[in-house]
PDB file of N, CA and C in Angstrom:
ATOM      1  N   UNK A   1      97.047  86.661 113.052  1.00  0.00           N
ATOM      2  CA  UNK A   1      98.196  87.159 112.316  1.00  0.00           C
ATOM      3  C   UNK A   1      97.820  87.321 110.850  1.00  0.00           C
ATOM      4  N   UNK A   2      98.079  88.327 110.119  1.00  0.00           N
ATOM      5  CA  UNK A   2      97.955  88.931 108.695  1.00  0.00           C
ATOM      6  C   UNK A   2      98.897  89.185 108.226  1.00  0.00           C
ATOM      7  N   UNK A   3      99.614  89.184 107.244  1.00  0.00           N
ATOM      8  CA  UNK A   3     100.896  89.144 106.463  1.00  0.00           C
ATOM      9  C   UNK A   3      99.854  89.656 105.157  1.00  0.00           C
ATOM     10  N   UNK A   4     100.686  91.320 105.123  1.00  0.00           N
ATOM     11  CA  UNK A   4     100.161  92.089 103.733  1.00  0.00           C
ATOM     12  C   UNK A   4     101.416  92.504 102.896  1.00  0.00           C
ATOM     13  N   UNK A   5     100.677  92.321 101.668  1.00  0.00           N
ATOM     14  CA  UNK A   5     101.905  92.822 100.331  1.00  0.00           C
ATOM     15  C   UNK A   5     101.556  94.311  99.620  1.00  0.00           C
ATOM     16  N   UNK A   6     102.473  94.929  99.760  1.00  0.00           N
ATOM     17  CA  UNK A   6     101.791  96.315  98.728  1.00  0.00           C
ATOM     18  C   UNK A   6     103.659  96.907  98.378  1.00  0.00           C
ATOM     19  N   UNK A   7     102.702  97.935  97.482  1.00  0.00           N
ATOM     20  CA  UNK A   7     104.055  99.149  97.245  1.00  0.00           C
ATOM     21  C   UNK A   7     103.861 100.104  98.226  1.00  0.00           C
ATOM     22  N   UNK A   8     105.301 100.388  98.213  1.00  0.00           N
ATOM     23  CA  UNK A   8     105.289 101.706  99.050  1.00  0.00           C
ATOM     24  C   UNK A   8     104.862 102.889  98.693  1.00  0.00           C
ATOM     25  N   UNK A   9     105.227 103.190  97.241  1.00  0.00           N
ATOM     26  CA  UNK A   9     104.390 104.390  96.791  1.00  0.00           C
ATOM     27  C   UNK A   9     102.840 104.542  96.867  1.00  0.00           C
ATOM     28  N   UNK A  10     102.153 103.291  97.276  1.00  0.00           N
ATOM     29  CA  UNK A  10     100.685 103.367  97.250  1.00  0.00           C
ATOM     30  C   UNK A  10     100.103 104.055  98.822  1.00  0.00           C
ATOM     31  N   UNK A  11      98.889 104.830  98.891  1.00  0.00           N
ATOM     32  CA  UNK A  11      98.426 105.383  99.739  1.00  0.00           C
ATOM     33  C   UNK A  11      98.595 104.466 100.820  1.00  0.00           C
ATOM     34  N   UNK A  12      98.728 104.961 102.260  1.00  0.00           N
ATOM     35  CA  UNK A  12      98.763 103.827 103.426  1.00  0.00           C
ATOM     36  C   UNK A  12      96.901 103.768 103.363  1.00  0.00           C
ATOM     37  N   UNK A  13      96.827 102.689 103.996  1.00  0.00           N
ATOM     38  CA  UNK A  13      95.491 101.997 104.589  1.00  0.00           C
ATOM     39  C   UNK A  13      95.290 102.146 105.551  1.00  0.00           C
ATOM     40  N   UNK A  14      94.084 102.329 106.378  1.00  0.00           N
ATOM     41  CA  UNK A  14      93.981 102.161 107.488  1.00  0.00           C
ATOM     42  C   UNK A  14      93.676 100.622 108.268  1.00  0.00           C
ATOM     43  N   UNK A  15      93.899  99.508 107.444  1.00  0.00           N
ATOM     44  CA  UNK A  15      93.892  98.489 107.816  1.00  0.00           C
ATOM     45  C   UNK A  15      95.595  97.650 108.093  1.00  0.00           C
ATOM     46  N   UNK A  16      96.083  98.387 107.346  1.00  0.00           N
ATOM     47  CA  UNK A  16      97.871  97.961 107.178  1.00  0.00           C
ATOM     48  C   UNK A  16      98.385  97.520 108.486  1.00  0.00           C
ATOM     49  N   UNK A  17      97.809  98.139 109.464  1.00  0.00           N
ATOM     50  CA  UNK A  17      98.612  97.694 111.098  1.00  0.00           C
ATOM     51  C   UNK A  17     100.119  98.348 110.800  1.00  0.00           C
ATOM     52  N   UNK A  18     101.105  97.605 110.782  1.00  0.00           N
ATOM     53  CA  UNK A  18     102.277  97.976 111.159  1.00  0.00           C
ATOM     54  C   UNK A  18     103.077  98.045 109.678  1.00  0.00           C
ATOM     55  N   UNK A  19     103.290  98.986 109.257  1.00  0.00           N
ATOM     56  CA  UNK A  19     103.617  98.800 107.691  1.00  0.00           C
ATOM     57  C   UNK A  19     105.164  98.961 108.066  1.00  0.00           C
ATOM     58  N   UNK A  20     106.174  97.811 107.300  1.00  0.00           N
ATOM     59  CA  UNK A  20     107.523  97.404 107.243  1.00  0.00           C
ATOM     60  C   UNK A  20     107.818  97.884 105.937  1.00  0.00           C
ATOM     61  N   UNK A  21     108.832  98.645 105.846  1.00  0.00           N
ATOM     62  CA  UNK A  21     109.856  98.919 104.361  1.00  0.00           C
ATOM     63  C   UNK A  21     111.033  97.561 104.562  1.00  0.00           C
ATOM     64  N   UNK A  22     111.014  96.699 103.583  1.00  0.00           N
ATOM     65  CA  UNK A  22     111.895  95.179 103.284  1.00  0.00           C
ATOM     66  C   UNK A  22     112.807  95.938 102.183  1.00  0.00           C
ATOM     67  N   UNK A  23     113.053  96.880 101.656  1.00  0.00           N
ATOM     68  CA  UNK A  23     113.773  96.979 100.845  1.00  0.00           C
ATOM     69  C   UNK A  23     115.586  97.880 101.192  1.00  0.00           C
ATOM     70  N   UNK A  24     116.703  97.109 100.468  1.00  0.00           N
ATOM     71  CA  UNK A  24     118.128  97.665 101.066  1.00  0.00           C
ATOM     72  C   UNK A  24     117.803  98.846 100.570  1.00  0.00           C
ATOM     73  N   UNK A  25     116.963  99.265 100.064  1.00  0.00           N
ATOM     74  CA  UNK A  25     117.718 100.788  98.962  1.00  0.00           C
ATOM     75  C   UNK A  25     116.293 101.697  99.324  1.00  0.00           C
ATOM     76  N   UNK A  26     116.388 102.859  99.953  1.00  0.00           N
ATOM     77  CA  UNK A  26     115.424 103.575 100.248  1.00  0.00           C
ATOM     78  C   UNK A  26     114.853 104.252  98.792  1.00  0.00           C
ATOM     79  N   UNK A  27     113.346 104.014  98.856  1.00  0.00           N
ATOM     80  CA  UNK A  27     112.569 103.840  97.104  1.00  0.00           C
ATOM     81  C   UNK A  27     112.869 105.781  96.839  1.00  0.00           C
ATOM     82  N   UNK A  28     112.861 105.250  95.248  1.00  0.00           N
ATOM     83  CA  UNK A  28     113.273 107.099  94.325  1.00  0.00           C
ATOM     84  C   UNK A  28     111.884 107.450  94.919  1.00  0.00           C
ATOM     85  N   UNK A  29     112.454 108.997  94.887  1.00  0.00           N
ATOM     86  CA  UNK A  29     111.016 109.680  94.586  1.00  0.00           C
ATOM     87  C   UNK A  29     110.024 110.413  95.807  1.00  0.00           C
ATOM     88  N   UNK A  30     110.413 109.229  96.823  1.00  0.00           N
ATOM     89  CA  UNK A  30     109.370 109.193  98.190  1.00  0.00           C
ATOM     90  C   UNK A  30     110.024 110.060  99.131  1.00  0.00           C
ATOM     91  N   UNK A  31     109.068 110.704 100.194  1.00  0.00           N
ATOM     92  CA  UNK A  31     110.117 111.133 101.635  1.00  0.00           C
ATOM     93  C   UNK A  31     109.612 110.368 102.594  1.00  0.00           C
ATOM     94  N   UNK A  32     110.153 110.514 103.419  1.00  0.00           N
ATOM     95  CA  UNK A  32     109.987 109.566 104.539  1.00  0.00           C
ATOM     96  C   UNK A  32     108.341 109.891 105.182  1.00  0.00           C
ATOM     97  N   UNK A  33     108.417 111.292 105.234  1.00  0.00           N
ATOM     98  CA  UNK A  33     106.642 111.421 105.827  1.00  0.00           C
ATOM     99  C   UNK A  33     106.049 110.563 104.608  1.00  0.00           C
ATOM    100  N   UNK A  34     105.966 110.860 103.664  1.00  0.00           N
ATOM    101  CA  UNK A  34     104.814 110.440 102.651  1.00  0.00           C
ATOM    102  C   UNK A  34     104.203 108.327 103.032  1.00  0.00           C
ATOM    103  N   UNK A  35     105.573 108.438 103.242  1.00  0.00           N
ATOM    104  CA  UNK A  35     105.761 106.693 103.160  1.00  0.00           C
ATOM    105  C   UNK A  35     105.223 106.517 103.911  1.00  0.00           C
ATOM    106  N   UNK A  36     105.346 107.243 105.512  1.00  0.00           N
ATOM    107  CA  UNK A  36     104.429 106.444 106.769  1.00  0.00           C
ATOM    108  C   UNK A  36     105.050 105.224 107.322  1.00  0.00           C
ATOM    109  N   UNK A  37     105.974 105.016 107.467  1.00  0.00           N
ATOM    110  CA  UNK A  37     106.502 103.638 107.959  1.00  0.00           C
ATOM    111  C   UNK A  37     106.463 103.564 109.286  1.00  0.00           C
ATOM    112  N   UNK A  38     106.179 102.133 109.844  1.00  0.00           N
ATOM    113  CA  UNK A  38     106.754 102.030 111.346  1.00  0.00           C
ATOM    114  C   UNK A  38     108.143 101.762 111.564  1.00  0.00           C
ATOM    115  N   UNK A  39     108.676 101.183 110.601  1.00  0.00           N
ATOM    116  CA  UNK A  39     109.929 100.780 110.532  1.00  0.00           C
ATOM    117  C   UNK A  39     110.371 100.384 108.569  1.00  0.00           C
ATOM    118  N   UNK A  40     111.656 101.099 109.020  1.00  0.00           N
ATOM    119  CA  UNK A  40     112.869 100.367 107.573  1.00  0.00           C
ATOM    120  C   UNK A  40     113.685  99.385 107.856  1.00  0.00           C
ATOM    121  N   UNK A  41     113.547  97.990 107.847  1.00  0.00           N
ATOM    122  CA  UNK A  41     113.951  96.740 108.024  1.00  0.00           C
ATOM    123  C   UNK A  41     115.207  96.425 106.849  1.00  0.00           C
ATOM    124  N   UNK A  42     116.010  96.994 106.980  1.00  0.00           N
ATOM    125  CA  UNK A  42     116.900  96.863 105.626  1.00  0.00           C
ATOM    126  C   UNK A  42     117.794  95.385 105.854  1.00  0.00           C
ATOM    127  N   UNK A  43     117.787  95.056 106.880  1.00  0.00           N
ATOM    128  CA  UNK A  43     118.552  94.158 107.203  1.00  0.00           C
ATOM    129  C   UNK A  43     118.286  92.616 106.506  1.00  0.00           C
ATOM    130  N   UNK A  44     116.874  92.995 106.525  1.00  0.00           N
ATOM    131  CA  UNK A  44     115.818  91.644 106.175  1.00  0.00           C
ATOM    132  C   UNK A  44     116.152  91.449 104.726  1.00  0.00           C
ATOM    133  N   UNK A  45     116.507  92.496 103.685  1.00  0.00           N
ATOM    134  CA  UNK A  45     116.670  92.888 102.201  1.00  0.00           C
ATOM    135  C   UNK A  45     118.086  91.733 101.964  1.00  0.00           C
ATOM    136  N   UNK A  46     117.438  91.201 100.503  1.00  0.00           N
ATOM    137  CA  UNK A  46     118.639  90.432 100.055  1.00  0.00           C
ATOM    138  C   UNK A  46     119.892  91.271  99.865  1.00  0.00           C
ATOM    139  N   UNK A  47     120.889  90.381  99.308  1.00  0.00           N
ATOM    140  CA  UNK A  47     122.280  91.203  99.517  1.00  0.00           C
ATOM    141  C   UNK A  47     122.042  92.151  98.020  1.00  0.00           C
ATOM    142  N   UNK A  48     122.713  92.969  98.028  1.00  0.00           N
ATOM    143  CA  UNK A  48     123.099  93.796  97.025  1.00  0.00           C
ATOM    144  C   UNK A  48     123.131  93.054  95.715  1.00  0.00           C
ATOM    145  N   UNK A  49     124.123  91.856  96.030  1.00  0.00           N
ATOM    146  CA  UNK A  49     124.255  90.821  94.809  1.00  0.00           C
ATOM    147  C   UNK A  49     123.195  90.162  94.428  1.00  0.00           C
ATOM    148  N   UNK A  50     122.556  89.761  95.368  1.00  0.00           N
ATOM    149  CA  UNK A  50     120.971  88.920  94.694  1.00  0.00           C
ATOM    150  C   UNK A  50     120.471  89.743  94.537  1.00  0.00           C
ATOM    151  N   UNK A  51     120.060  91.145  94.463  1.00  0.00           N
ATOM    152  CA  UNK A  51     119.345  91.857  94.339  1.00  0.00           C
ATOM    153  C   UNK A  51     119.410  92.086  92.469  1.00  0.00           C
ATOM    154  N   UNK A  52     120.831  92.564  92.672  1.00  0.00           N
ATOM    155  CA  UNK A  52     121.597  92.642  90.734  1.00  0.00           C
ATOM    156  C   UNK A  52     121.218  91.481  90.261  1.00  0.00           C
ATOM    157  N   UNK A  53     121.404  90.613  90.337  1.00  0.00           N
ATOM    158  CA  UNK A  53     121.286  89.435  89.545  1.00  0.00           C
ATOM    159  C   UNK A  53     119.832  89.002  89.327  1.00  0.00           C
ATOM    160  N   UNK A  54     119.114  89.018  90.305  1.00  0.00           N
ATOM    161  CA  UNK A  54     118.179  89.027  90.012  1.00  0.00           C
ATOM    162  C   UNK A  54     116.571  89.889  89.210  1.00  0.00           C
ATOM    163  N   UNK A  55     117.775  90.871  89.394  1.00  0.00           N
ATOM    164  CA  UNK A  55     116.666  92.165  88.205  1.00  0.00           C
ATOM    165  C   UNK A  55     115.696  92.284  87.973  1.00  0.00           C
ATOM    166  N   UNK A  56     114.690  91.486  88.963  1.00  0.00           N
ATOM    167  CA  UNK A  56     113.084  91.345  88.689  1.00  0.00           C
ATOM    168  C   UNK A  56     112.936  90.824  87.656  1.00  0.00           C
ATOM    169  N   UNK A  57     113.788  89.902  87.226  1.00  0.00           N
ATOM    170  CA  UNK A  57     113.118  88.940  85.905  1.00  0.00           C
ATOM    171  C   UNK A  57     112.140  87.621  86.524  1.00  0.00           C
ATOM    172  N   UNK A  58     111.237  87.920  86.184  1.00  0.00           N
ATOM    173  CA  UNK A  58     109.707  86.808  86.747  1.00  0.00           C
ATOM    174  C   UNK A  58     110.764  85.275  86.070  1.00  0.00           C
ATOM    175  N   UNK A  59     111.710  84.667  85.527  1.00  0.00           N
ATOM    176  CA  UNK A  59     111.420  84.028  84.929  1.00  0.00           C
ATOM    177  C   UNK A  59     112.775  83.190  85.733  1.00  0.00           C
ATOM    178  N   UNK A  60     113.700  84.006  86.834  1.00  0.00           N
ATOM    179  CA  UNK A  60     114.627  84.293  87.433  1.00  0.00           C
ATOM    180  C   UNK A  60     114.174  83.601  89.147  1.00  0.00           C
ATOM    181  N   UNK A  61     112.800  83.806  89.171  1.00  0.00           N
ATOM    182  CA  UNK A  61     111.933  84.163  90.907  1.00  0.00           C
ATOM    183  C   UNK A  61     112.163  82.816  91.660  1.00  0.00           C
ATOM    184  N   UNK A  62     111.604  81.909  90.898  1.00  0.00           N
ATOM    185  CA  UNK A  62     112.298  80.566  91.878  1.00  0.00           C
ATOM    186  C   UNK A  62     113.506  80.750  92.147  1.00  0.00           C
ATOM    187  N   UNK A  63     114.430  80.468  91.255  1.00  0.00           N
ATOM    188  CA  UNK A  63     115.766  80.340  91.649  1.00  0.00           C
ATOM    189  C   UNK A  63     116.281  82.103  92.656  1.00  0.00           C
ATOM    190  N   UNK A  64     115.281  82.997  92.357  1.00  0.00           N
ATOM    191  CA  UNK A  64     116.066  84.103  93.325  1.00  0.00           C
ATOM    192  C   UNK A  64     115.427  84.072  94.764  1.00  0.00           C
ATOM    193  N   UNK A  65     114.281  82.814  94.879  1.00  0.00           N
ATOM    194  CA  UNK A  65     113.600  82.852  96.503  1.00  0.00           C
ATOM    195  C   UNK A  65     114.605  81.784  96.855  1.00  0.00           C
ATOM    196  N   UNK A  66     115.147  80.873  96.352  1.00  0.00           N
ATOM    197  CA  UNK A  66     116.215  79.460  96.819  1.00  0.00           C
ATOM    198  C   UNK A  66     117.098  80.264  97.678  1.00  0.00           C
ATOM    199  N   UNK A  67     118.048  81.154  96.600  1.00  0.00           N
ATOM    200  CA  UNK A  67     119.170  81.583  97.269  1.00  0.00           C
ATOM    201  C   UNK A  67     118.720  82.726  98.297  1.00  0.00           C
ATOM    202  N   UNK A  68     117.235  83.555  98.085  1.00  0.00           N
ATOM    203  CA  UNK A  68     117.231  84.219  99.318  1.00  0.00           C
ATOM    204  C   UNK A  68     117.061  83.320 100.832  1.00  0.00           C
ATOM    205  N   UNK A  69     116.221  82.412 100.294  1.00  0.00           N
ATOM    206  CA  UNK A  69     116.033  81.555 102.069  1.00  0.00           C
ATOM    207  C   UNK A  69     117.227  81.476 102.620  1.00  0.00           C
ATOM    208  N   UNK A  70     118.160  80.860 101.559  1.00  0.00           N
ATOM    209  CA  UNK A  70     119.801  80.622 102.127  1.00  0.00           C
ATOM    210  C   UNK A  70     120.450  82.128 102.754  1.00  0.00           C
ATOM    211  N   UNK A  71     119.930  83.271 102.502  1.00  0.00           N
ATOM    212  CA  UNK A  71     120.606  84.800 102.873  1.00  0.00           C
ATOM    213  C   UNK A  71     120.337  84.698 104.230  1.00  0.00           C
ATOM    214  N   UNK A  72     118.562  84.178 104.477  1.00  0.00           N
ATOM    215  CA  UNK A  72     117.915  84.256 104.777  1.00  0.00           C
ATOM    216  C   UNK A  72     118.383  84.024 106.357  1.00  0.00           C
ATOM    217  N   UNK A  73     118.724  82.601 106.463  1.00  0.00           N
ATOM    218  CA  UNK A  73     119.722  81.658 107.204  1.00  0.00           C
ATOM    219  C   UNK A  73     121.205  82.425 107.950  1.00  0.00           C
ATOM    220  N   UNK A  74     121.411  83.503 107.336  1.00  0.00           N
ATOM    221  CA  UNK A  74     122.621  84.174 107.930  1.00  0.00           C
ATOM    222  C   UNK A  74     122.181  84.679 108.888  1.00  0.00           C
ATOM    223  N   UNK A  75     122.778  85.107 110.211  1.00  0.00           N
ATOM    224  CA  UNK A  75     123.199  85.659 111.458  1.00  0.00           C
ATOM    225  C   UNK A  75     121.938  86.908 111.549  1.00  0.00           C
ATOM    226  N   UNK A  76     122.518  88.307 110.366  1.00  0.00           N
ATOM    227  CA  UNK A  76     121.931  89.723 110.260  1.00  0.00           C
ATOM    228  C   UNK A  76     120.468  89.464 110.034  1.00  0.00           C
ATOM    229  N   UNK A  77     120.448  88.657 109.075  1.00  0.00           N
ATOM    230  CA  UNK A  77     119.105  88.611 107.942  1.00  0.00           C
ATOM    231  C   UNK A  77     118.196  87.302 109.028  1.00  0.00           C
ATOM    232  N   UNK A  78     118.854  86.879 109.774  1.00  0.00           N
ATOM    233  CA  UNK A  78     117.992  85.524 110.540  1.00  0.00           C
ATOM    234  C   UNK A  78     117.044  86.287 111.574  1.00  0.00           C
ATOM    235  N   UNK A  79     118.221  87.527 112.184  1.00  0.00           N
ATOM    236  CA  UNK A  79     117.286  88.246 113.585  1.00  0.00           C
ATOM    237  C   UNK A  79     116.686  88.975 113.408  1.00  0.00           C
ATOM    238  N   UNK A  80     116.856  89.716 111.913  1.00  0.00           N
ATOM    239  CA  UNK A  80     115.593  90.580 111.123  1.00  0.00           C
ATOM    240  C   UNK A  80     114.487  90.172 110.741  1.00  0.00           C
ATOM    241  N   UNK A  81     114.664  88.967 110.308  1.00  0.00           N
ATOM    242  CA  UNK A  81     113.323  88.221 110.076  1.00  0.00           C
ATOM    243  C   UNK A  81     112.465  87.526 111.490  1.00  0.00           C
ATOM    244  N   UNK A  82     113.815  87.283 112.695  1.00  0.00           N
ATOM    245  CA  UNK A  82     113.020  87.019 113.888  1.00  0.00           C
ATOM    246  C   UNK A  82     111.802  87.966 114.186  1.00  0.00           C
ATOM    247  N   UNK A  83     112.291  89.505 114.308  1.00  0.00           N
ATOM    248  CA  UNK A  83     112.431  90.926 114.431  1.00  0.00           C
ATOM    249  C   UNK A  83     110.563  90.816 113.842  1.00  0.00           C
ATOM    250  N   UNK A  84     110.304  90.348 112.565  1.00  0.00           N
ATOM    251  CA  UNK A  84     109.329  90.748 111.674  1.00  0.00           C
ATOM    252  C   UNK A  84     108.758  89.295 112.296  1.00  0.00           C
ATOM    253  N   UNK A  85     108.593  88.328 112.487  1.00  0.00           N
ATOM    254  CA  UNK A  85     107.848  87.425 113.157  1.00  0.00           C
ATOM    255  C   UNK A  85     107.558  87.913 114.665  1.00  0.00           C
ATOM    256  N   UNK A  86     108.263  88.925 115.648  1.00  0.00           N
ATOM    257  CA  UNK A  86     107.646  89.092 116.510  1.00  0.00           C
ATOM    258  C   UNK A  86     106.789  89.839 116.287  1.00  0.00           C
ATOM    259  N   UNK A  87     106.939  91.164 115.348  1.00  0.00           N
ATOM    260  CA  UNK A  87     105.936  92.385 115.084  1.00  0.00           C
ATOM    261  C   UNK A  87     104.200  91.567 114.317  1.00  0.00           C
ATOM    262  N   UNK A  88     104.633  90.056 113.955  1.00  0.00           N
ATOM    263  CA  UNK A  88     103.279  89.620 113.131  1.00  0.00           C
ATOM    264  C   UNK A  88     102.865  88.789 114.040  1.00  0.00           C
ATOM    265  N   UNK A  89     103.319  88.579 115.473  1.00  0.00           N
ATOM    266  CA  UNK A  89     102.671  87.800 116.315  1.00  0.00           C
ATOM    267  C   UNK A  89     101.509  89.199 117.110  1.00  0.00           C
ATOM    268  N   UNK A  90     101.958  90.397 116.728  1.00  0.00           N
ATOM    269  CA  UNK A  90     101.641  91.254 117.522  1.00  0.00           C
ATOM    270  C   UNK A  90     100.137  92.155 116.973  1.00  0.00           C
ATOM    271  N   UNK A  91     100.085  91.659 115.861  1.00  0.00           N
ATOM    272  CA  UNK A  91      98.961  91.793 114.796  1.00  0.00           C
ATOM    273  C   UNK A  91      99.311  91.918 113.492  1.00  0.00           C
ATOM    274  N   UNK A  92      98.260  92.411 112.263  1.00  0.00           N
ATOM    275  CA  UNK A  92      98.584  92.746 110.867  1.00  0.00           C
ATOM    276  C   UNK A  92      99.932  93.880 110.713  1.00  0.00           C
ATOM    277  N   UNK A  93     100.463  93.113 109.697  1.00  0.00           N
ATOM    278  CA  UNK A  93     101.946  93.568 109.491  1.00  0.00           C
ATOM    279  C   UNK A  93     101.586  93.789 107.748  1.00  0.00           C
ATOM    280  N   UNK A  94     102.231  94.734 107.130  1.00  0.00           N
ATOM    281  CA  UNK A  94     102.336  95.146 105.505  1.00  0.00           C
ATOM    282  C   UNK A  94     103.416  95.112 105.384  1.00  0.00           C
ATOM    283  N   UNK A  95     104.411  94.791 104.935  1.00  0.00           N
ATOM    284  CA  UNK A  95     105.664  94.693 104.190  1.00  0.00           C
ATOM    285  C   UNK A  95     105.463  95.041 102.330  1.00  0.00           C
ATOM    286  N   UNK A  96     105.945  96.558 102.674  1.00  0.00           N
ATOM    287  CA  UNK A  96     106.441  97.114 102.036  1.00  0.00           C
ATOM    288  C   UNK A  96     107.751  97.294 100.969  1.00  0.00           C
ATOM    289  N   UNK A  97     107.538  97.211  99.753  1.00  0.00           N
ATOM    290  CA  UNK A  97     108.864  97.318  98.824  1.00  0.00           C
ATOM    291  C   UNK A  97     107.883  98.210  97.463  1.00  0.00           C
ATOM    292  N   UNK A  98     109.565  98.663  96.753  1.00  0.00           N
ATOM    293  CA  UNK A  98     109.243  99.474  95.734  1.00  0.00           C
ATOM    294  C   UNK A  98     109.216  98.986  94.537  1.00  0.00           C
ATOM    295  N   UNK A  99     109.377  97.721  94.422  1.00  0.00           N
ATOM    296  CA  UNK A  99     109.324  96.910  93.309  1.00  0.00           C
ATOM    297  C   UNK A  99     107.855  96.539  92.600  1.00  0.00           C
ATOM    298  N   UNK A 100     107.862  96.974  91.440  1.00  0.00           N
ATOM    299  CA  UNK A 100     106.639  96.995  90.502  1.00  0.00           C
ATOM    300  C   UNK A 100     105.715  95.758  90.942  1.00  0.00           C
ATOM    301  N   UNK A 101     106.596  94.244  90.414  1.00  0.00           N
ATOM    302  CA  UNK A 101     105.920  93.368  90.687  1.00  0.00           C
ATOM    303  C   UNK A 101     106.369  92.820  91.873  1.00  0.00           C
ATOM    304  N   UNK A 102     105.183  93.130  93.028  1.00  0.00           N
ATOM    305  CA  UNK A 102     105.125  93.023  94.393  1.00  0.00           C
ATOM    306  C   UNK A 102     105.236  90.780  94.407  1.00  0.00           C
ATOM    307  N   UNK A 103     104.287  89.730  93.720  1.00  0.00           N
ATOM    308  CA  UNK A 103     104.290  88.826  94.300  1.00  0.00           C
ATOM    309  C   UNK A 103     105.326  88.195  93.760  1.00  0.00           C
ATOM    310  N   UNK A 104     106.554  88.783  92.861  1.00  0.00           N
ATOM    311  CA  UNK A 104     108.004  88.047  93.017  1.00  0.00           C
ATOM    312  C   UNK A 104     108.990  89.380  92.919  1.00  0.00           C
ATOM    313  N   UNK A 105     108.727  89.483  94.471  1.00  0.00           N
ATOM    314  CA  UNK A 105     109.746  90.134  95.128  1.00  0.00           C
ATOM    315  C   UNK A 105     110.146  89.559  96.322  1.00  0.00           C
ATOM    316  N   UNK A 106     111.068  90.394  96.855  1.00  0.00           N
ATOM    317  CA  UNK A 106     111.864  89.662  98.793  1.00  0.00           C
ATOM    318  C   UNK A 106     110.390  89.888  99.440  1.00  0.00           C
ATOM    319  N   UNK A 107     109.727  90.685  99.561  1.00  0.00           N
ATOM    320  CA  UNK A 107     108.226  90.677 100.172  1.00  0.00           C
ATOM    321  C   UNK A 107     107.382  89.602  99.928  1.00  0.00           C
ATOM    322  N   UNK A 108     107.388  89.347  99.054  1.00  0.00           N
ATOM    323  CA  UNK A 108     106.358  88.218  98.664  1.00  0.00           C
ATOM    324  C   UNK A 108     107.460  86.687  98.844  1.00  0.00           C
ATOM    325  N   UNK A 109     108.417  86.758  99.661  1.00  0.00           N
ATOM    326  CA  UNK A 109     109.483  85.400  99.709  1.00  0.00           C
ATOM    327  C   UNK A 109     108.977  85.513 101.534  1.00  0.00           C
ATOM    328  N   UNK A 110     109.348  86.894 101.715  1.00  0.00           N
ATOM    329  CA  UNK A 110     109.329  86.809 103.275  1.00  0.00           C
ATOM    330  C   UNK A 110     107.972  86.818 104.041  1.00  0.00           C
ATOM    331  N   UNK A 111     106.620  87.259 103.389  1.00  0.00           N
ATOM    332  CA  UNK A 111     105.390  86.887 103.733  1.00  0.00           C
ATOM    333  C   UNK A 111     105.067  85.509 103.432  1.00  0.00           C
ATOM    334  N   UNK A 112     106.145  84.775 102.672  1.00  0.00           N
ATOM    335  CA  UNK A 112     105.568  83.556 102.782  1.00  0.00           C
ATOM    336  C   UNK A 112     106.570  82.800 104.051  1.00  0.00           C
ATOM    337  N   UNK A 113     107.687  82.908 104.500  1.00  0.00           N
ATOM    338  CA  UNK A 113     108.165  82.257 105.331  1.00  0.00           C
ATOM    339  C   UNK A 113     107.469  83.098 106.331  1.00  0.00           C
ATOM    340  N   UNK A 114     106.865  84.353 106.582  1.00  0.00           N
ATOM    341  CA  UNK A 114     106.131  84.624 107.928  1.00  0.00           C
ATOM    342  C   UNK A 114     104.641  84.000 108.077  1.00  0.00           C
ATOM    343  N   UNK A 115     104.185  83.248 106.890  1.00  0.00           N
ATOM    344  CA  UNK A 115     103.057  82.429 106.930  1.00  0.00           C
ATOM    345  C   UNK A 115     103.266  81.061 107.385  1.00  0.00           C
ATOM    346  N   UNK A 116     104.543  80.712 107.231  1.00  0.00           N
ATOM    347  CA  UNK A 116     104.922  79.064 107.208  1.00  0.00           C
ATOM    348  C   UNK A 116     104.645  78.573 106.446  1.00  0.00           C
ATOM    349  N   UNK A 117     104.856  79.001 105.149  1.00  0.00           N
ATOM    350  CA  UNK A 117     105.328  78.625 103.781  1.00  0.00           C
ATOM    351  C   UNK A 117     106.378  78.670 103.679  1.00  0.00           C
ATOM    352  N   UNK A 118     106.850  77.149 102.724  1.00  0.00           N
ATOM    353  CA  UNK A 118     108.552  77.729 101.928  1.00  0.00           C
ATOM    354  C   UNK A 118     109.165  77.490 102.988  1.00  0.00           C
TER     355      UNK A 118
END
């Protein structure tokens, strides 16, 4: 099992295996061919509200991975993340988001609970 972090705007790899879009808000700019996805996992994406509040301030990231685990824990967001633990039992998985800084983002929260971290 491999758990990868990138942007979506970056070229696909041919090592990526199964590349996941984690983000609620489909990224500016992109079309769907360009992106290459196997799947848009929106479900897995924090709520709207942690998303605002948390604004990608690095200084914000602990306290915005706390309350995501707790999202995390809900019903929608529990079988989405089941969803992405079966696809990484199945080989290398990339989880995908459009956020600048990829290792404090929901990607870099949810590759670590698909590592058994956190």
């Amino acid at each position: 099992m491999e758990v990868r972090l990138r942007r979506v705007y970056e070229p696909p790899s041919s090592d990526d295996g199964k590349r996941i879009l984690v983000d609620r808000v489909w990224p500016r700019g992109l079309s769907k061919e360009d992106a290459r996805l196997d799947e848009w996992l929106k479900d897995v994406a924090p709520s709207t509200e942690l998303r605002k509040w948390y604004g990608h301030d690095a200084e914000k990231f602990e306290e915005f991975a706390r309350r995501y685990d707790a999202e995390l824990a809900e019903p929608e967001r529990a079988s989405a993340l089941d969803h992405l633990r079966e696809l990484t039992s199945e080989g290398t998985v990339t989880l995908l988001t459009a956020t600048k800084d990829v290792e404090r983002s929901q990607a870099a929260v949810l590759a670590d609970r698909l590592r058994g971290k956190g």
